[in-house]
Protein backbone atom coordinates (compact mmCIF):
# COMPACT_ATOMS: atom_id res chain seq x y z
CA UNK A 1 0.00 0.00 0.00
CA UNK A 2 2.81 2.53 0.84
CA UNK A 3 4.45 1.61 -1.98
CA UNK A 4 1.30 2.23 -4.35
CA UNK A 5 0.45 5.72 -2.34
CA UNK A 6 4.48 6.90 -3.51
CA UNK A 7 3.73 6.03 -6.66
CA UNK A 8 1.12 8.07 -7.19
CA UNK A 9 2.06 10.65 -5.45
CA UNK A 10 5.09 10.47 -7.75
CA UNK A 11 2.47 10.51 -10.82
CA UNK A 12 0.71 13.54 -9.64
CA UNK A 13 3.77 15.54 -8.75
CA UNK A 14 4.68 15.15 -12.72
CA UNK A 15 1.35 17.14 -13.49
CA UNK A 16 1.56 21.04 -12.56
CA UNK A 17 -2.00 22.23 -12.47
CA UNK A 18 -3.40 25.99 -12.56
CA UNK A 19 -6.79 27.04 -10.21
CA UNK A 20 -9.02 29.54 -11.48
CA UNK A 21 -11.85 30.92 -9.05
CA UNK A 22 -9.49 29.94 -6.08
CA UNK A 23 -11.00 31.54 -3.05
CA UNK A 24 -9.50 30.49 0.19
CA UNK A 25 -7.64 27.70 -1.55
CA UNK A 26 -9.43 24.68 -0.28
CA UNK A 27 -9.07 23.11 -3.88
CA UNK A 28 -5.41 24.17 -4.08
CA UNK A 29 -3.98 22.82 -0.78
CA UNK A 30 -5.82 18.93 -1.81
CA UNK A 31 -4.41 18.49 -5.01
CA UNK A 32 -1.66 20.26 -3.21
CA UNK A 33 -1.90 17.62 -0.66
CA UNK A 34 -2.17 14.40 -3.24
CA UNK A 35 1.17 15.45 -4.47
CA UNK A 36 0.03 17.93 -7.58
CA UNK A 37 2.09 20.45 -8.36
CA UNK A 38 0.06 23.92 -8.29
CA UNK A 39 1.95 26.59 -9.80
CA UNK A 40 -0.39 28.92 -10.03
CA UNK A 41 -4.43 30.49 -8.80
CA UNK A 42 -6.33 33.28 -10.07
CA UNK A 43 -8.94 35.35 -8.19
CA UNK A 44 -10.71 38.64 -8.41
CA UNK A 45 -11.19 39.10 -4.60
CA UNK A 46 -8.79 41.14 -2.06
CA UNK A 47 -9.42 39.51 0.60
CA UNK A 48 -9.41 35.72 -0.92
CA UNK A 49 -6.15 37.40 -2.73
CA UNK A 50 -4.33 37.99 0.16
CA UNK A 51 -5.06 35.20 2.40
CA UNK A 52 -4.10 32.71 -0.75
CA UNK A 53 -0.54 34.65 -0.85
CA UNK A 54 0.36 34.31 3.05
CA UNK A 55 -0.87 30.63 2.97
CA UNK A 56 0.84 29.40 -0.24
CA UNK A 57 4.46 30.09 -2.12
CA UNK A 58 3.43 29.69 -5.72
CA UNK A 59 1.66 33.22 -7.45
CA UNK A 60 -1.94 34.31 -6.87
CA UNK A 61 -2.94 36.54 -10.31
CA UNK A 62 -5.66 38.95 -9.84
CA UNK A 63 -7.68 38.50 -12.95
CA UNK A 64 -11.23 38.93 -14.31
CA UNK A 65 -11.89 35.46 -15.43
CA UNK A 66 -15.23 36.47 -17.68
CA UNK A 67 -12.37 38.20 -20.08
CA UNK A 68 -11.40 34.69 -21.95
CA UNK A 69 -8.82 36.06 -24.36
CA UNK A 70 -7.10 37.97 -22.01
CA UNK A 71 -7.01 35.13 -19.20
CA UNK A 72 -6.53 32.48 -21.50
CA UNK A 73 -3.34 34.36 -22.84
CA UNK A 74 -2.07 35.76 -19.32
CA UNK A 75 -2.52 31.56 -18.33
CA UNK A 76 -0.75 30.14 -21.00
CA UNK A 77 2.81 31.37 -20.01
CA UNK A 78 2.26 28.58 -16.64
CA UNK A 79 2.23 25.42 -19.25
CA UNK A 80 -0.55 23.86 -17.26
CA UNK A 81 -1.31 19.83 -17.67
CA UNK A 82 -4.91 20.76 -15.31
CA UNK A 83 -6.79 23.43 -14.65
CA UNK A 84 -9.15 23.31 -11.63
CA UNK A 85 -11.15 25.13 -10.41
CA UNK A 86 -14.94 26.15 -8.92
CA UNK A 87 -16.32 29.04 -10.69
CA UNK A 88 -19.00 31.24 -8.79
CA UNK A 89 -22.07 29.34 -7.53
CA UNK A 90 -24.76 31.40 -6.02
CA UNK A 91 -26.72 32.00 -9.10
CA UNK A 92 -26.70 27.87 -9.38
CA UNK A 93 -27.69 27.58 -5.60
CA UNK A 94 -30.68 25.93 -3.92
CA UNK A 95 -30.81 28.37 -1.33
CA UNK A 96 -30.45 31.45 -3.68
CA UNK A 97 -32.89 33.38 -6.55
CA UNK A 98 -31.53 30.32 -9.12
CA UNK A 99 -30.82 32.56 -11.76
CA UNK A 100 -28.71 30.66 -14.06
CA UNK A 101 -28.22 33.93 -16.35
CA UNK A 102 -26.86 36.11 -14.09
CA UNK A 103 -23.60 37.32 -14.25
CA UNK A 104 -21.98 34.89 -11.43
CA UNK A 105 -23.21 32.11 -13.52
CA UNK A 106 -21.90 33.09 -16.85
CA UNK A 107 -18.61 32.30 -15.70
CA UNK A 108 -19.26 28.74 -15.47
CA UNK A 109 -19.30 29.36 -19.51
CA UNK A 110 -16.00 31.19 -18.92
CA UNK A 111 -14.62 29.02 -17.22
CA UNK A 112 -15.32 25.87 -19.94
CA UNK A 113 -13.92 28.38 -22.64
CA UNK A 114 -10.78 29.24 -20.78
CA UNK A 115 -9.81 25.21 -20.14
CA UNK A 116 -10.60 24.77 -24.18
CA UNK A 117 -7.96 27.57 -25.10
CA UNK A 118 -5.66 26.18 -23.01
CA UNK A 119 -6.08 22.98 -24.00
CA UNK A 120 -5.10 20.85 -20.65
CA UNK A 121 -4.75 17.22 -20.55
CA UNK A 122 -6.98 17.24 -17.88
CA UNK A 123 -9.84 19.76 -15.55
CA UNK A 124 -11.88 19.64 -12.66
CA UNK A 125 -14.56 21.59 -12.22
CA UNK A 126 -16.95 22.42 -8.90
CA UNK A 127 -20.24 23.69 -8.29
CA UNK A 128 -23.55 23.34 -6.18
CA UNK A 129 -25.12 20.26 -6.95
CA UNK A 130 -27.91 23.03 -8.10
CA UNK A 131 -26.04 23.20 -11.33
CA UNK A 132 -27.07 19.84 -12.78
CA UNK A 133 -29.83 20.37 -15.22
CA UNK A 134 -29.52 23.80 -16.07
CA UNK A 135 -29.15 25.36 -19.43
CA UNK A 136 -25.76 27.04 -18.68
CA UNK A 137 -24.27 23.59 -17.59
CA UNK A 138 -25.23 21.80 -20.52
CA UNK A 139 -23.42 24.59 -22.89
CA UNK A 140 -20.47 24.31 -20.65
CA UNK A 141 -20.49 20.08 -20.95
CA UNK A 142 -21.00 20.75 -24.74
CA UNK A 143 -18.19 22.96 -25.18
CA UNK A 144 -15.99 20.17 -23.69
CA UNK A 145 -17.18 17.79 -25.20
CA UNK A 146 -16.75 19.44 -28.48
CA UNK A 147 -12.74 20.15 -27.72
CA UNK A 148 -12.60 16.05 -27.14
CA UNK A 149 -12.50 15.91 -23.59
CA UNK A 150 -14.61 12.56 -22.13
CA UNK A 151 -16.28 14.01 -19.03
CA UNK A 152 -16.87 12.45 -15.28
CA UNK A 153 -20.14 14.73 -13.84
CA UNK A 154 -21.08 13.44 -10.23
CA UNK A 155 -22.70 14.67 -7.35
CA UNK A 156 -20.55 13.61 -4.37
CA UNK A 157 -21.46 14.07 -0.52
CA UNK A 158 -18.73 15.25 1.16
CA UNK A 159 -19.31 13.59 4.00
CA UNK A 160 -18.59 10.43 2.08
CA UNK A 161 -15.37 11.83 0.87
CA UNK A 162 -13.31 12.18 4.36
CA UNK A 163 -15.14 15.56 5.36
CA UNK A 164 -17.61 15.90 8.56
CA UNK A 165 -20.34 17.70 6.65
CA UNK A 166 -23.24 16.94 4.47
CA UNK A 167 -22.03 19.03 1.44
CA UNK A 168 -22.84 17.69 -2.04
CA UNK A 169 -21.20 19.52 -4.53
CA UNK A 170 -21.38 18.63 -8.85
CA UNK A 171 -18.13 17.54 -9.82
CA UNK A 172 -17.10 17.65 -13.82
CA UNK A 173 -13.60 15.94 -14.31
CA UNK A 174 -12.69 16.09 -18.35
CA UNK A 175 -9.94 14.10 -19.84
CA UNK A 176 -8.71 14.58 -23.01
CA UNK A 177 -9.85 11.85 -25.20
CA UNK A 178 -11.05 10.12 -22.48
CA UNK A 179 -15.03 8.23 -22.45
CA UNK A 180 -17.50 9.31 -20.88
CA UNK A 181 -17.45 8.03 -17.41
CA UNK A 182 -13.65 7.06 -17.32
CA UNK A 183 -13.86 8.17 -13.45
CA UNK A 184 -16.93 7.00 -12.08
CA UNK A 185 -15.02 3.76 -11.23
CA UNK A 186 -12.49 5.62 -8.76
CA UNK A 187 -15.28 7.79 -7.45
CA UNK A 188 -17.13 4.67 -6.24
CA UNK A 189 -14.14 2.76 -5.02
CA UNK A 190 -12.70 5.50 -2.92
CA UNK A 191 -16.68 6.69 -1.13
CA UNK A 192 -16.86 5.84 2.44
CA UNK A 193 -20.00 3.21 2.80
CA UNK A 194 -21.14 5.23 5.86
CA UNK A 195 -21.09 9.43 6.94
CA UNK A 196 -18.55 10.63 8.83
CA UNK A 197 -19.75 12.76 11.80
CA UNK A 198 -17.76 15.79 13.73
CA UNK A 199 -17.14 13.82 16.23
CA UNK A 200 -15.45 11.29 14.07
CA UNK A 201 -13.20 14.29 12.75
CA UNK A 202 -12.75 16.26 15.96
CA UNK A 203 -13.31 14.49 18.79
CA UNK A 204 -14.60 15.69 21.98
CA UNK A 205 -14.44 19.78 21.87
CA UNK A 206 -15.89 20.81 24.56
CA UNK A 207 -19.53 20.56 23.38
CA UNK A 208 -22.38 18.53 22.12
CA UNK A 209 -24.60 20.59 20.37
CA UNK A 210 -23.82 23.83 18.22
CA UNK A 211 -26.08 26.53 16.59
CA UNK A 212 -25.96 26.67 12.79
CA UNK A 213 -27.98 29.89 11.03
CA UNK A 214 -30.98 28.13 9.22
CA UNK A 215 -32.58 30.25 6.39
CA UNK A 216 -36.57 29.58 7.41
CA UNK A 217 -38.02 28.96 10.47
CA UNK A 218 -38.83 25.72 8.42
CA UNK A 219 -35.30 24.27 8.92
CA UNK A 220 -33.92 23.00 12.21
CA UNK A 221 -30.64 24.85 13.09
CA UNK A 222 -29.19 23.16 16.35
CA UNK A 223 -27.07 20.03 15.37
CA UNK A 224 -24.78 17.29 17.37
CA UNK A 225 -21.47 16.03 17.08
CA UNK A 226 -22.37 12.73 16.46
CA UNK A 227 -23.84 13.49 13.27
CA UNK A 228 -21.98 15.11 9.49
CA UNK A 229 -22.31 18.87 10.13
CA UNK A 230 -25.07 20.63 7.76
CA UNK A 231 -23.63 22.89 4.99
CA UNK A 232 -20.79 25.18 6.22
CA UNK A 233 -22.15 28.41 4.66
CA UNK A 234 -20.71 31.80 4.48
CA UNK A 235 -22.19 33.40 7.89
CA UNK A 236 -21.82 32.62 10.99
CA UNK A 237 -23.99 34.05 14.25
CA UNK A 238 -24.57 33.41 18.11
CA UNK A 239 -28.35 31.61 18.95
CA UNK A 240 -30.53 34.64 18.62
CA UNK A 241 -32.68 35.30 22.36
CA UNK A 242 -35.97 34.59 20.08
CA UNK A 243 -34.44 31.57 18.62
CA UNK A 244 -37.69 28.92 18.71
CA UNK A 245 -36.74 25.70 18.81
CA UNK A 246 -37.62 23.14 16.09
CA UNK A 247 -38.87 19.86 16.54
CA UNK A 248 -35.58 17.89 15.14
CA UNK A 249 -33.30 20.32 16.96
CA UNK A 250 -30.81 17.60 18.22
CA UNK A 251 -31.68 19.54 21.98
CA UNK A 252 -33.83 21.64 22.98
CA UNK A 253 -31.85 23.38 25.80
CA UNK A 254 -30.24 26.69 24.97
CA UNK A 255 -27.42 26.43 28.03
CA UNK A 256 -26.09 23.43 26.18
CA UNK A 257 -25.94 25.18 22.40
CA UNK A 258 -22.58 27.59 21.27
CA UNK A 259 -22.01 28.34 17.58
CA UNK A 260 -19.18 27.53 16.01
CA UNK A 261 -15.97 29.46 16.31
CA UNK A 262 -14.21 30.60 12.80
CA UNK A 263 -11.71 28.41 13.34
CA UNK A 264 -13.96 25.77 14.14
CA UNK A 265 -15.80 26.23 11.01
CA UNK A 266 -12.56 26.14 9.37
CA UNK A 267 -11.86 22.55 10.46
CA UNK A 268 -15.16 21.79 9.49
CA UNK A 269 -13.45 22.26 6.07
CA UNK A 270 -10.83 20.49 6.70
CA UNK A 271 -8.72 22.98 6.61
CA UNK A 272 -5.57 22.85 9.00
CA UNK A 273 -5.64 24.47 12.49
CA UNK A 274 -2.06 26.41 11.22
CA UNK A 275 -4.07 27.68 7.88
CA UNK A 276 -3.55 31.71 8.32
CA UNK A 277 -7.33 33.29 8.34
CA UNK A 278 -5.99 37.02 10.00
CA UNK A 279 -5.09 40.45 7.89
CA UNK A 280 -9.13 40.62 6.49
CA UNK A 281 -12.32 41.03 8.30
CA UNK A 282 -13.91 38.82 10.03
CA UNK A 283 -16.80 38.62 7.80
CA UNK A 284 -14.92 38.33 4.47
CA UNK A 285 -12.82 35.55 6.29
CA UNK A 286 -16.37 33.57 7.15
CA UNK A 287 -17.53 33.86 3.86
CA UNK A 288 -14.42 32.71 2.34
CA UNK A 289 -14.58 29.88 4.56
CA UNK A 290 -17.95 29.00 3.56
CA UNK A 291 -17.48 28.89 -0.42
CA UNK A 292 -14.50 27.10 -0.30
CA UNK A 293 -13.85 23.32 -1.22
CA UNK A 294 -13.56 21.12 1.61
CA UNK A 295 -9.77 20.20 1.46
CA UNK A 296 -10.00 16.79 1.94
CA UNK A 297 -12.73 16.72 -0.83
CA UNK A 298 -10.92 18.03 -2.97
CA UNK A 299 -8.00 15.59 -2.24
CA UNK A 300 -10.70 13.19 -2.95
CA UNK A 301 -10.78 13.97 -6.65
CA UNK A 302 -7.14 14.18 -6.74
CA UNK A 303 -6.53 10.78 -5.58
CA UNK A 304 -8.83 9.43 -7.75
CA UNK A 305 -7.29 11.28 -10.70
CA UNK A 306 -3.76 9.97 -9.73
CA UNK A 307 -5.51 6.53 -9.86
CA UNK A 308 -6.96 6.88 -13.27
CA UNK A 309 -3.27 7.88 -14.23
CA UNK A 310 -1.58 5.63 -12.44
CA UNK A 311 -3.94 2.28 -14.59
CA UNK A 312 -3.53 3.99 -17.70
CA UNK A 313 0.00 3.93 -18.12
């Protein structure tokens, strides 16, 4: 087994891969983590900017991705093998106005125009699972499909993937000249048969029960340990005084409920406790938290890809 694991590690370290849409990085540090070599991200945010430069030594481009030519051309100079990368998802979300012709959305096009002109032997792209069906992410599958890349699409659950959170995210994985399907095989293989809970992750912190922000009245919001942790979104608040308890709130004592710190939330992610979140606000550091990739999902789909390399030699 250790043998196998330096082997591909040795695979993936031979592939130098570019992320657009970075954010806090969470992509980045598991391909990062599987032994890919990132040699460059691209993002049109300050704050996700400047925490992706203290945390990582490779460049951080500030760049409007929905300008094709120009990225496409500022990109090429890196000589990427993979481009990754999760463009913009609120307009594709469940919990948003699902507007899949906004202008957030129309860089999932961009994004599917910008791997074609570079021409990668390989991508991966993530979104909300709210994605699948949608006008704008058939165009995007087309345009692959038409530059001869054989496409993966699969909604995994994160907390199937090594992650303490119920999180399914739409994965797209091309490969050039690839079939269709070429990594469902890996994807199935490598999914844990049951959840994995905080507790499994954490351990004992202190408490049992924590507050999560639910959007309705409709939606329970106090959750325990012992079960995956609901989406990690991009706020984070105390128990309000008026809070009224739902039925399946895992207890319905308020002494016994704390939110979750930022760090906290952070691990959630699987990020590491030594990941640097100071030098922006608070808020713009929760809300990168919240839209970023699990790490460990995204090493998920990096392992996997290593795999698929690794049989096809």
């Amino acid at each position: 087994m250790g043998d196998k694991m330096d082997e591909l590690m040795w695979i993936a370290s031979r592939f130098q891969v570019v992320d657009l849409f970075s954010g806090l990085g969470g992509l980045t540090l598991g391909f990062l983590n599987s032994g890919f070599q990132v040699v460059g991200s691209v993002d049109n945010w300050k704050p996700a900017i400047w925490l992706h430069r203290v945390n990582f030594p490779h460049p951080i481009l500030d760049l409007d991705l929905s300008d094709v030519e120009c990225a496409v051309n500022v990109l090429r100079s890196f000589g990427a093998d993979m481009v990754i990368g999760g463009p913009p998802c609120q307009d594709f979300s469940w919990a948003g106005q699902r507007n899949e012709h906004g202008a957030r959305a129309q860089l999932t096009p961009s994004f599917s125009a910008i791997v074609v002109g570079l021409r990668p032997k390989f991508f991966v792209m993530e979104n909300v699972d709210g994605i699948t069906g949608t006008s704008t992410f058939e165009k995007a599958k087309a345009v692959f499909h038409g530059a001869g890349y054989g496409l993966t699409s699969s909604v995994l659950d994160a907390c199937r993937c090594g992650v303490p959170q119920k999180r399914k995210r739409c994965f797209v994985v091309g490969a050039l000249d690839a079939p269709d399907g070429f990594l469902d095989m890996y994807f199935r293989r490598r999914m844990a048969d049951r959840r994995m809970t905080i507790r499994d992750y954490v351990g004992d912190i202190g408490t049992k029960f924590f507050f999560r922000p639910s959007r309705t009245s409709a939606s329970r919001a106090v959750f325990s340990i012992d079960e995956p942790s609901p989406t990690i979104r991009g706020v984070n608040r105390p128990i309000p005084r008026t809070y009224q308890f739902h039925p399946k709130d895992a207890v319905h004592d308020r002494r016994k409920v704390r939110p979750w710190t930022m760090r906290e939330r952070a691990l959630l992610q699987t990020f590491p406790e030594e990941f640097y979140l100071a030098g922006v606000s608070e808020r713009d550091a929760e809300q990168l938290i919240g839209n970023a990739v699990p790490v460990t999902m995204g090493a998920f789909v990096a392992r996997c890809l290593a795999e698929y390399v690794f049989d096809s030699r």
